[in-house]
Each structure stands twice: as structure tokens, then as C-alpha cells.
PDB file of N, CA and C in Angstrom:
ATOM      1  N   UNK A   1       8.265   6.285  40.531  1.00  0.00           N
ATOM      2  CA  UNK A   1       8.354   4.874  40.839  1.00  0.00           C
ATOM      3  C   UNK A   1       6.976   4.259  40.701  1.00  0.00           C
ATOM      4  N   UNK A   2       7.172   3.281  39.851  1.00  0.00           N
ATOM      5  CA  UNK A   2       5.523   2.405  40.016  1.00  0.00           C
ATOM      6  C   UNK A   2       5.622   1.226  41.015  1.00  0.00           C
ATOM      7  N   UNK A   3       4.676   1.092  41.698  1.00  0.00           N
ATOM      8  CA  UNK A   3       4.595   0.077  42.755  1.00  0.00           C
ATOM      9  C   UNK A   3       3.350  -0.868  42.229  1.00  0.00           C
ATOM     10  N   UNK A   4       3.481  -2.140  41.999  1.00  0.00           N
ATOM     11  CA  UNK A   4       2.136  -2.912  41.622  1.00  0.00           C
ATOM     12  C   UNK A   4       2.151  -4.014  42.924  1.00  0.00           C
ATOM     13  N   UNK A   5       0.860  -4.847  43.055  1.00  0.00           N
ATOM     14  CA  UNK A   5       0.623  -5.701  43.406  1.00  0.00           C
ATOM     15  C   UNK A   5       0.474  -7.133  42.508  1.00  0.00           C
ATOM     16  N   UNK A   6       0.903  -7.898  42.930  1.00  0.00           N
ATOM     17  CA  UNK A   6       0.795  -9.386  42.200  1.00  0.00           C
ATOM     18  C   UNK A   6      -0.286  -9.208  41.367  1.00  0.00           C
ATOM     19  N   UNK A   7      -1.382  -8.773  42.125  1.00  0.00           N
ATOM     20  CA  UNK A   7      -2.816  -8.863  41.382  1.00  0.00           C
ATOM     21  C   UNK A   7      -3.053  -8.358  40.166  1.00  0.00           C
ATOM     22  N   UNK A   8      -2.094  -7.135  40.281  1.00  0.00           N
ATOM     23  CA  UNK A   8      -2.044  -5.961  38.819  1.00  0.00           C
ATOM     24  C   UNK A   8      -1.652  -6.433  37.944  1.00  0.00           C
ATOM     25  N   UNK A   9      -1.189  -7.604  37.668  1.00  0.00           N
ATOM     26  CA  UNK A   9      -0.542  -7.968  36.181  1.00  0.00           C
ATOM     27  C   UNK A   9      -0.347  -9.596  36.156  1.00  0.00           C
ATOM     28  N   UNK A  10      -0.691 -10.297  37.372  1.00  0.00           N
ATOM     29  CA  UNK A  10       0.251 -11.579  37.505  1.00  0.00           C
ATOM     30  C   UNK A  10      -0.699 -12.433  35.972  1.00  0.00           C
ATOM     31  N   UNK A  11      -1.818 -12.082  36.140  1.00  0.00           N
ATOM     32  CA  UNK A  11      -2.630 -13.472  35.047  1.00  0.00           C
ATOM     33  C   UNK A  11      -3.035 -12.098  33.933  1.00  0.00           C
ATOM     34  N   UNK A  12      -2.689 -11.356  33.500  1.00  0.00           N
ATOM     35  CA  UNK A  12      -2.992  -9.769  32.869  1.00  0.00           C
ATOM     36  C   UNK A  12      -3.463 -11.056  31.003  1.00  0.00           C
ATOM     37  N   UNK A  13      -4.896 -11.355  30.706  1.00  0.00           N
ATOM     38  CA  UNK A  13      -5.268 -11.661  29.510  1.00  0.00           C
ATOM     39  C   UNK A  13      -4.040 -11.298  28.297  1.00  0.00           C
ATOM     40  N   UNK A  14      -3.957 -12.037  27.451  1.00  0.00           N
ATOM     41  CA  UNK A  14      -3.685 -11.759  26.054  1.00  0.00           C
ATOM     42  C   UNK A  14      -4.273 -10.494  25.287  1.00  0.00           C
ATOM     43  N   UNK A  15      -5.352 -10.420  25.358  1.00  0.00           N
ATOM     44  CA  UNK A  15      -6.456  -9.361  24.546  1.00  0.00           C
ATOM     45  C   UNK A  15      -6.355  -7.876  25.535  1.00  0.00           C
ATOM     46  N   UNK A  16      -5.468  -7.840  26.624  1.00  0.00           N
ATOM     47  CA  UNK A  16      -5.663  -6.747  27.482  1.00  0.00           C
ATOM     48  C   UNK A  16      -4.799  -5.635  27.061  1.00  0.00           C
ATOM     49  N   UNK A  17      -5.860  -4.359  28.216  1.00  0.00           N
ATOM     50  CA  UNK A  17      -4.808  -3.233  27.293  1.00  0.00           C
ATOM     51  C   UNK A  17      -4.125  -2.371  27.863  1.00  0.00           C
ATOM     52  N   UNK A  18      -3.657  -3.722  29.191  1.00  0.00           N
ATOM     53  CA  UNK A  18      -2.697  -2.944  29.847  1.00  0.00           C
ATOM     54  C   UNK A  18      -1.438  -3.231  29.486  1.00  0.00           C
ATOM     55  N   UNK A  19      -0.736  -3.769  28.447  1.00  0.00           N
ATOM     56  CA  UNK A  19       0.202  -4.375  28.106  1.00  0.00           C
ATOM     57  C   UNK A  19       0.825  -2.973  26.807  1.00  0.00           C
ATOM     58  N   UNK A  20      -0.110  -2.865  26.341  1.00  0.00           N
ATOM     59  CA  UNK A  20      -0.299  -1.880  25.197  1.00  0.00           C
ATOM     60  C   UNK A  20       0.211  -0.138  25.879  1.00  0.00           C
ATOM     61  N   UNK A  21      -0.367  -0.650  27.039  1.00  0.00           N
ATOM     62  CA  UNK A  21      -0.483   0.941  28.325  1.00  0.00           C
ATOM     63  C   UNK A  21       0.571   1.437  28.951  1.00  0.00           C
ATOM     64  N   UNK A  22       1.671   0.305  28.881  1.00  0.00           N
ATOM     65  CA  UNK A  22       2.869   0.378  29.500  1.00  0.00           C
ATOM     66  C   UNK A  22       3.812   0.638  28.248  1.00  0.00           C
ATOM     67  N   UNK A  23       3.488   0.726  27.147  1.00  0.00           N
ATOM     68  CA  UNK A  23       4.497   0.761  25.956  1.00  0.00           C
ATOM     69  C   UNK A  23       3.942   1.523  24.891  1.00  0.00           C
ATOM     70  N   UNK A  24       4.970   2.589  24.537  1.00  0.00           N
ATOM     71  CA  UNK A  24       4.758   3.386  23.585  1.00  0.00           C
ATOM     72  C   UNK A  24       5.122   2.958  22.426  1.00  0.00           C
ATOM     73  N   UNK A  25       5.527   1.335  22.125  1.00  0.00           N
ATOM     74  CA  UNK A  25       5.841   1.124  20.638  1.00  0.00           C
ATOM     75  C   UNK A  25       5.013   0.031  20.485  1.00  0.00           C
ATOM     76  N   UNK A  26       4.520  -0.219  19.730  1.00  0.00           N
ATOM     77  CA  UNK A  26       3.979  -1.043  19.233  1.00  0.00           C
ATOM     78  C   UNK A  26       4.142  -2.536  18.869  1.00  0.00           C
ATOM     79  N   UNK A  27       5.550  -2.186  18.496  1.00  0.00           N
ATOM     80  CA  UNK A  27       6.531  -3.410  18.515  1.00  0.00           C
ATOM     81  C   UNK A  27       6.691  -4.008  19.810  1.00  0.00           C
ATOM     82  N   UNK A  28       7.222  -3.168  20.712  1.00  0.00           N
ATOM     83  CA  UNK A  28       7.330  -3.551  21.903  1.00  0.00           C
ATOM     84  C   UNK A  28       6.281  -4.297  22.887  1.00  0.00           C
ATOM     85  N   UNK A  29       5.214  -3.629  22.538  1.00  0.00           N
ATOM     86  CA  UNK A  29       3.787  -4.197  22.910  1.00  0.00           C
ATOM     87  C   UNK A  29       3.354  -5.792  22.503  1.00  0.00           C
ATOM     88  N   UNK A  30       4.011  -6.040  20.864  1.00  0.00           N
ATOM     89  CA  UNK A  30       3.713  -7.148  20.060  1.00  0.00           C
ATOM     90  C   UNK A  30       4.712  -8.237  21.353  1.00  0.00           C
ATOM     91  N   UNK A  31       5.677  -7.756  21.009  1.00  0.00           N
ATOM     92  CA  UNK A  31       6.713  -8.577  21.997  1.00  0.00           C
ATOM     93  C   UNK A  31       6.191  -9.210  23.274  1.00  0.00           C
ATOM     94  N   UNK A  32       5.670  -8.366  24.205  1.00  0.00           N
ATOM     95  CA  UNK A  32       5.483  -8.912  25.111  1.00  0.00           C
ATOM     96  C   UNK A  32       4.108  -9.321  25.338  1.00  0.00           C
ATOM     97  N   UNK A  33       3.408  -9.408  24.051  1.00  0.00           N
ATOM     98  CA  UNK A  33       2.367  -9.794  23.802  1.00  0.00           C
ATOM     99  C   UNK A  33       2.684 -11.667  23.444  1.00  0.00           C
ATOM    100  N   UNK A  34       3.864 -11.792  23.210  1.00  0.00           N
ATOM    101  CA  UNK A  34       4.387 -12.930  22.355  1.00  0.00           C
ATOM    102  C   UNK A  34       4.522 -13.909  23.646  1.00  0.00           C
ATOM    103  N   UNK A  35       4.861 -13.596  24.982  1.00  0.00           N
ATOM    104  CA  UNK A  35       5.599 -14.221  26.006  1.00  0.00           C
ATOM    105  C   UNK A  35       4.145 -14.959  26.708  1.00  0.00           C
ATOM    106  N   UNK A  36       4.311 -15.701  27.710  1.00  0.00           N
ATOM    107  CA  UNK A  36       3.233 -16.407  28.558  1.00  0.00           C
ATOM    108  C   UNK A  36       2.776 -14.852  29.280  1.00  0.00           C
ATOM    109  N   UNK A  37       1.632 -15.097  30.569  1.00  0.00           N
ATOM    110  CA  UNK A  37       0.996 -14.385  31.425  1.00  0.00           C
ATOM    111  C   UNK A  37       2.111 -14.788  32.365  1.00  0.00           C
ATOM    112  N   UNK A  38       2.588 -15.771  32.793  1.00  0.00           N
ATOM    113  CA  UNK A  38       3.752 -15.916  33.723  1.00  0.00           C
ATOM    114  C   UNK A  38       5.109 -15.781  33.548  1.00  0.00           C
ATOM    115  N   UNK A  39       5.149 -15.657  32.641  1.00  0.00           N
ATOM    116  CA  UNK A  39       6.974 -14.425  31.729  1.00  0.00           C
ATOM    117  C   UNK A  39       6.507 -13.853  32.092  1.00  0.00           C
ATOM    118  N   UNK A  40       5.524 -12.748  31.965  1.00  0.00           N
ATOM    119  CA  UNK A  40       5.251 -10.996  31.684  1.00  0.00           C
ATOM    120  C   UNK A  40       5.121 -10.726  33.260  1.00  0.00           C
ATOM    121  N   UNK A  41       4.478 -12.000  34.254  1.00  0.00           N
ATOM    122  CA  UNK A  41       4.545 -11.590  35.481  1.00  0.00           C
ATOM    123  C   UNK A  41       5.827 -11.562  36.240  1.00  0.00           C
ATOM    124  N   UNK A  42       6.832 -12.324  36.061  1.00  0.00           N
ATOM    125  CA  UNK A  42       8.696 -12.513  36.449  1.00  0.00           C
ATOM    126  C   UNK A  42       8.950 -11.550  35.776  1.00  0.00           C
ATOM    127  N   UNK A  43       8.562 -11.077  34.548  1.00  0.00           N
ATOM    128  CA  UNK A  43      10.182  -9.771  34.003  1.00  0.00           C
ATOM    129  C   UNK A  43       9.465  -8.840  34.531  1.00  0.00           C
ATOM    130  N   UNK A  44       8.180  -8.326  35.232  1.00  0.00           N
ATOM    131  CA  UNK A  44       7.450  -7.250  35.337  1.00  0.00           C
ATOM    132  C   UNK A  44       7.784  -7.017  36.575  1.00  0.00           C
ATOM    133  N   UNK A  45       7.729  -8.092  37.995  1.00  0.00           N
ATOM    134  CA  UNK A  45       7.812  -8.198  38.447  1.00  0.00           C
ATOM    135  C   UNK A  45       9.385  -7.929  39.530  1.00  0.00           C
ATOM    136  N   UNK A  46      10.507  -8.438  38.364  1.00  0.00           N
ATOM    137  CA  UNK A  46      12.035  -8.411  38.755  1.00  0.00           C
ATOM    138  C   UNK A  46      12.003  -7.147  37.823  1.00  0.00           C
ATOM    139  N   UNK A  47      12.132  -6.741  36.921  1.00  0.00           N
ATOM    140  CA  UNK A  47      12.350  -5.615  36.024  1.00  0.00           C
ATOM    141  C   UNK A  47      11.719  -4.128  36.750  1.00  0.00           C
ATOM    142  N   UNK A  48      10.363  -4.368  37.109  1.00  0.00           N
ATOM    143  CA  UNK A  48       9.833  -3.098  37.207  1.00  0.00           C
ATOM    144  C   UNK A  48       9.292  -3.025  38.759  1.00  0.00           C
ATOM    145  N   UNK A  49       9.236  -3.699  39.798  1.00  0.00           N
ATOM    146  CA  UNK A  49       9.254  -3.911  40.658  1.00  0.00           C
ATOM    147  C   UNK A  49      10.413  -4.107  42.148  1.00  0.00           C
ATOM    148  N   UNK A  50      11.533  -4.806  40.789  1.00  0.00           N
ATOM    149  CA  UNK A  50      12.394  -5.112  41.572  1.00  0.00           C
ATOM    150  C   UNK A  50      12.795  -5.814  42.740  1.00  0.00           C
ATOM    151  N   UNK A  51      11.781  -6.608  42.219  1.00  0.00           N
ATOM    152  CA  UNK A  51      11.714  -8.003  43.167  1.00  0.00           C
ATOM    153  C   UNK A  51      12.727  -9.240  43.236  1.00  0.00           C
ATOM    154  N   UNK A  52      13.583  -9.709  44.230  1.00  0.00           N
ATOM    155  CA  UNK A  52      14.350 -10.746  44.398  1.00  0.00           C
ATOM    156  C   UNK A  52      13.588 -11.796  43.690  1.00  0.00           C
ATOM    157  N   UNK A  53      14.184 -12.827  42.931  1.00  0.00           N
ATOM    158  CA  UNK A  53      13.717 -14.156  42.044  1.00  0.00           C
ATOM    159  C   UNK A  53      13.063 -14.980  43.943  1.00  0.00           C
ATOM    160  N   UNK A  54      13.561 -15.093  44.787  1.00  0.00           N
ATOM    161  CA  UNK A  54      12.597 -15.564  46.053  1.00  0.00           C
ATOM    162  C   UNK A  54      11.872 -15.320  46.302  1.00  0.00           C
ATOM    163  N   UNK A  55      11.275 -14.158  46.240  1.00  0.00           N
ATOM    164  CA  UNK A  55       9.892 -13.036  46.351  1.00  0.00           C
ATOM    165  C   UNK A  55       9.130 -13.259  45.687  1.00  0.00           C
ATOM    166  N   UNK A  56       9.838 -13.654  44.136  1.00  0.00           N
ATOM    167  CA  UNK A  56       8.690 -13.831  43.152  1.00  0.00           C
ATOM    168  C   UNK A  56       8.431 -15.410  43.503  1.00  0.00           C
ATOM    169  N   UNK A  57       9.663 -16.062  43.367  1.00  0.00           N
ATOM    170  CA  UNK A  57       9.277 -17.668  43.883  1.00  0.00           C
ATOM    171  C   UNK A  57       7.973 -17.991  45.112  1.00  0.00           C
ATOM    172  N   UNK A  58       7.913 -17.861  46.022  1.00  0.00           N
ATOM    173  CA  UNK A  58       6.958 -17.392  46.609  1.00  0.00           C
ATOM    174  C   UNK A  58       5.749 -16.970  46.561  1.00  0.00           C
ATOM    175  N   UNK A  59       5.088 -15.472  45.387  1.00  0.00           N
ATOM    176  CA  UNK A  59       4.699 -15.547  45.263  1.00  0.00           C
ATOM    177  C   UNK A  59       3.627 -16.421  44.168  1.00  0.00           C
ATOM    178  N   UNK A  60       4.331 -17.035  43.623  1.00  0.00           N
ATOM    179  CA  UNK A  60       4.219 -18.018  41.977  1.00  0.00           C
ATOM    180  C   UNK A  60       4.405 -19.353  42.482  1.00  0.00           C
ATOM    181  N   UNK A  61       4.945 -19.602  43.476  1.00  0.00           N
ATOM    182  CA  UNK A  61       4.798 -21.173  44.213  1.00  0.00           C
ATOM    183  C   UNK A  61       6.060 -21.953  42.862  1.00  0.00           C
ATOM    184  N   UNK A  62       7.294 -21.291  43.019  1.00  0.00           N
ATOM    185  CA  UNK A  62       8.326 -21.653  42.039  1.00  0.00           C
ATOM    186  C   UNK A  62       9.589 -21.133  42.654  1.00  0.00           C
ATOM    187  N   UNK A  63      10.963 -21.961  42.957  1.00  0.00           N
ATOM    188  CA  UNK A  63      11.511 -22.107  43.520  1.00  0.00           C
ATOM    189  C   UNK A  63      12.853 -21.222  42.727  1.00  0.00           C
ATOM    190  N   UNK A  64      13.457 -20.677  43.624  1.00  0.00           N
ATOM    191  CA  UNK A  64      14.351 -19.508  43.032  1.00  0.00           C
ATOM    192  C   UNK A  64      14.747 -19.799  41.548  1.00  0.00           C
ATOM    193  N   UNK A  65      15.494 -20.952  41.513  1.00  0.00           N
ATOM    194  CA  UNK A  65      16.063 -21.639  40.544  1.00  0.00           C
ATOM    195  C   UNK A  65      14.899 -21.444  39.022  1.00  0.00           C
ATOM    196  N   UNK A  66      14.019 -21.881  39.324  1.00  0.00           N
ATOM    197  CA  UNK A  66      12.499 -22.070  38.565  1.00  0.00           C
ATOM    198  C   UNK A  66      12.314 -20.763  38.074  1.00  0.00           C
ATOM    199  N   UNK A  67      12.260 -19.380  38.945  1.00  0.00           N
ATOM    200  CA  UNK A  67      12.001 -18.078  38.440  1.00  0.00           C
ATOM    201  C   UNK A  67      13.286 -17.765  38.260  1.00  0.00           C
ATOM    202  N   UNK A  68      14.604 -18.133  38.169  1.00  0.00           N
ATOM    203  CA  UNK A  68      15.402 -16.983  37.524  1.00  0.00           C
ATOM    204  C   UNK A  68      15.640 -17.813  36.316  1.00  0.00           C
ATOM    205  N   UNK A  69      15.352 -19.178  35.596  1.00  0.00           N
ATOM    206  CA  UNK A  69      14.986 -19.793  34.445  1.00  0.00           C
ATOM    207  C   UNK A  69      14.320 -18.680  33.559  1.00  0.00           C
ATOM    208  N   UNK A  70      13.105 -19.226  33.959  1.00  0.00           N
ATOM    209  CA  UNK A  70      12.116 -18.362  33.355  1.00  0.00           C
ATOM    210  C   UNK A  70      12.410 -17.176  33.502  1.00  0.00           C
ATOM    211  N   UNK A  71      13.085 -15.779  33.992  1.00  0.00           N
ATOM    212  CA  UNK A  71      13.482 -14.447  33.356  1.00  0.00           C
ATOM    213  C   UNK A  71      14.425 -14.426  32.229  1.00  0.00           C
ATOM    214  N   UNK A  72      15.117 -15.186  32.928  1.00  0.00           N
ATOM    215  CA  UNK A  72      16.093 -15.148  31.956  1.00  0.00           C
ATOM    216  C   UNK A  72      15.665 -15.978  30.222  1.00  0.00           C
ATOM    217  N   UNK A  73      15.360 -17.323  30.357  1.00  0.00           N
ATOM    218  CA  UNK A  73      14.639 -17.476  29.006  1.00  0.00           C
ATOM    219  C   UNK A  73      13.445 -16.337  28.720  1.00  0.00           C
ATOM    220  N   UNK A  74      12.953 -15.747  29.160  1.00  0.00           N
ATOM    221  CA  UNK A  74      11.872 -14.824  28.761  1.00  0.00           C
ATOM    222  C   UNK A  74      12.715 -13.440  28.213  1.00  0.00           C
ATOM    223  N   UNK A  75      13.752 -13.000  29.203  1.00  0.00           N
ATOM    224  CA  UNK A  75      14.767 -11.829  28.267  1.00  0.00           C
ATOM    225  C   UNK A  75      15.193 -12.224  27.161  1.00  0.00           C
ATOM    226  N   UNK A  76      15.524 -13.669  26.668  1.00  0.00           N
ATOM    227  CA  UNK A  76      16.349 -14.300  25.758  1.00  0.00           C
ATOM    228  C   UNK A  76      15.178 -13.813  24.482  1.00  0.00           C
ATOM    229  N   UNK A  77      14.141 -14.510  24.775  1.00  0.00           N
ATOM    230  CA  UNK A  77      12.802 -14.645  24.220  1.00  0.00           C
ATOM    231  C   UNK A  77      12.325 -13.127  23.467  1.00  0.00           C
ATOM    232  N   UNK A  78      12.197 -12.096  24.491  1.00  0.00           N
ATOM    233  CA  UNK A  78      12.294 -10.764  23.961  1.00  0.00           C
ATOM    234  C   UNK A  78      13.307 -10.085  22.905  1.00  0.00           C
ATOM    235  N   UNK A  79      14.701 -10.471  22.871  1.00  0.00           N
ATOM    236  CA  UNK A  79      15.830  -9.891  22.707  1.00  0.00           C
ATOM    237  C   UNK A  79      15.677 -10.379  21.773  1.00  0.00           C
ATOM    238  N   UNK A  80      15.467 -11.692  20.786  1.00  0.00           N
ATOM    239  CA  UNK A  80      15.333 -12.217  19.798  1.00  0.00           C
ATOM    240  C   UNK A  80      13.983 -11.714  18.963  1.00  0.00           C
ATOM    241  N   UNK A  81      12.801 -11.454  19.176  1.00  0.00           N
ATOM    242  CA  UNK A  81      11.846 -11.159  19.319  1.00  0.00           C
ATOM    243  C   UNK A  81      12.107  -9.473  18.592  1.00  0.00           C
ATOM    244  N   UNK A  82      12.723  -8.863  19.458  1.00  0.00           N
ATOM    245  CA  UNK A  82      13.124  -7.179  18.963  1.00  0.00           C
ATOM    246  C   UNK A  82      13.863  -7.324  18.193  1.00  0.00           C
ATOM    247  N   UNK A  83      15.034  -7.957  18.364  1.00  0.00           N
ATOM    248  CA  UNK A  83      16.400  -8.087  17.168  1.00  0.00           C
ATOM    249  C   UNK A  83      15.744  -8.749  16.032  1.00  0.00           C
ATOM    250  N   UNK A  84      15.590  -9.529  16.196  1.00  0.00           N
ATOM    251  CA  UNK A  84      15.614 -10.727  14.752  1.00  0.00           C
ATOM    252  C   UNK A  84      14.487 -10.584  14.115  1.00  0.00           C
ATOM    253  N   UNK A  85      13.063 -10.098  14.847  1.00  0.00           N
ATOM    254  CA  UNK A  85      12.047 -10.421  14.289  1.00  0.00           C
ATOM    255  C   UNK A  85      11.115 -11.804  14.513  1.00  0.00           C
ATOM    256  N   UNK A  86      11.275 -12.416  15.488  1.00  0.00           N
ATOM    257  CA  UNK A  86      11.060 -13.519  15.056  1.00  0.00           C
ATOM    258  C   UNK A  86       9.670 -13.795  16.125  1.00  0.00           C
TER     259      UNK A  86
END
């Protein structure tokens, strides 16, 4: 089980190489290289953390509604991204 803190990833740079660190494909890396610092912190956050969209609301000062938007356009975002190429 990985356990992070907000701090570990919430604003994680573009140019960083912890993004790269968590993914053994390259592609995959490009992908979520493609999304905001605040996508990568909601899907990282609900995905790998397993954090309620309130928890994250809270911590992101964004209201349930607001963070389960943004996962969900950010999965959309990925899924197209891996599939299509785009």
C-alpha cells in the first residue's frame, strides 16, 4: 500500500521525475504528463490513495461536486489520450 501526503504530489512540476517514477511505460508517463498538476493531484489522490471526492474537496478548497468534475473529466482526458492518441 502507498500512503502519500497532499504535499507528495499535490503541485508535483511538469519537468518532474516523479511522474515518470510511478510508471513503467512511457506512454503512460506522456499521458499524465498531458493533464494539469491539479488532475494528477484528484486521480492520484481518489485512485491511489483512495480518498472520498470531500477529502479531496477540502483539501483543494473545491466542493465535492467541483472534484468529482474534474476526476472524472481527467479519466475521460486519459482514456482518450491512451486510446486515440490524442
Amino acid at each position: 500500500e502507498i500512503i502519500m501526503e497532499f504535499e507528495d504530489f499535490a503541485l508535483i512540476p511538469d519537468n518532474s521525475d516523479f511522474v515518470a517514477d510511478l510508471c513503467e511505460s512511457d506512454f503512460l508517463t506522456y499521458a499524465l504528463m498531458q493533464i494539469s498538476e491539479r488532475e494528477r493531484y484528484v486521480l492520484f489522490a481518489r485512485a491511489i490513495e483512495e480518498k472520498r471526492f470531500e477529502e479531496i474537496g477540502d483539501e483543494i478548497g473545491v466542493k465535492y461536486k467541483g472534484v468529482a468534475a474534474i476526476y472524472y473529466r481527467t479519466t475521460e482526458k486519459l482514456r482518450n489520450i491512451l486510446l486515440k492518441g490524442e
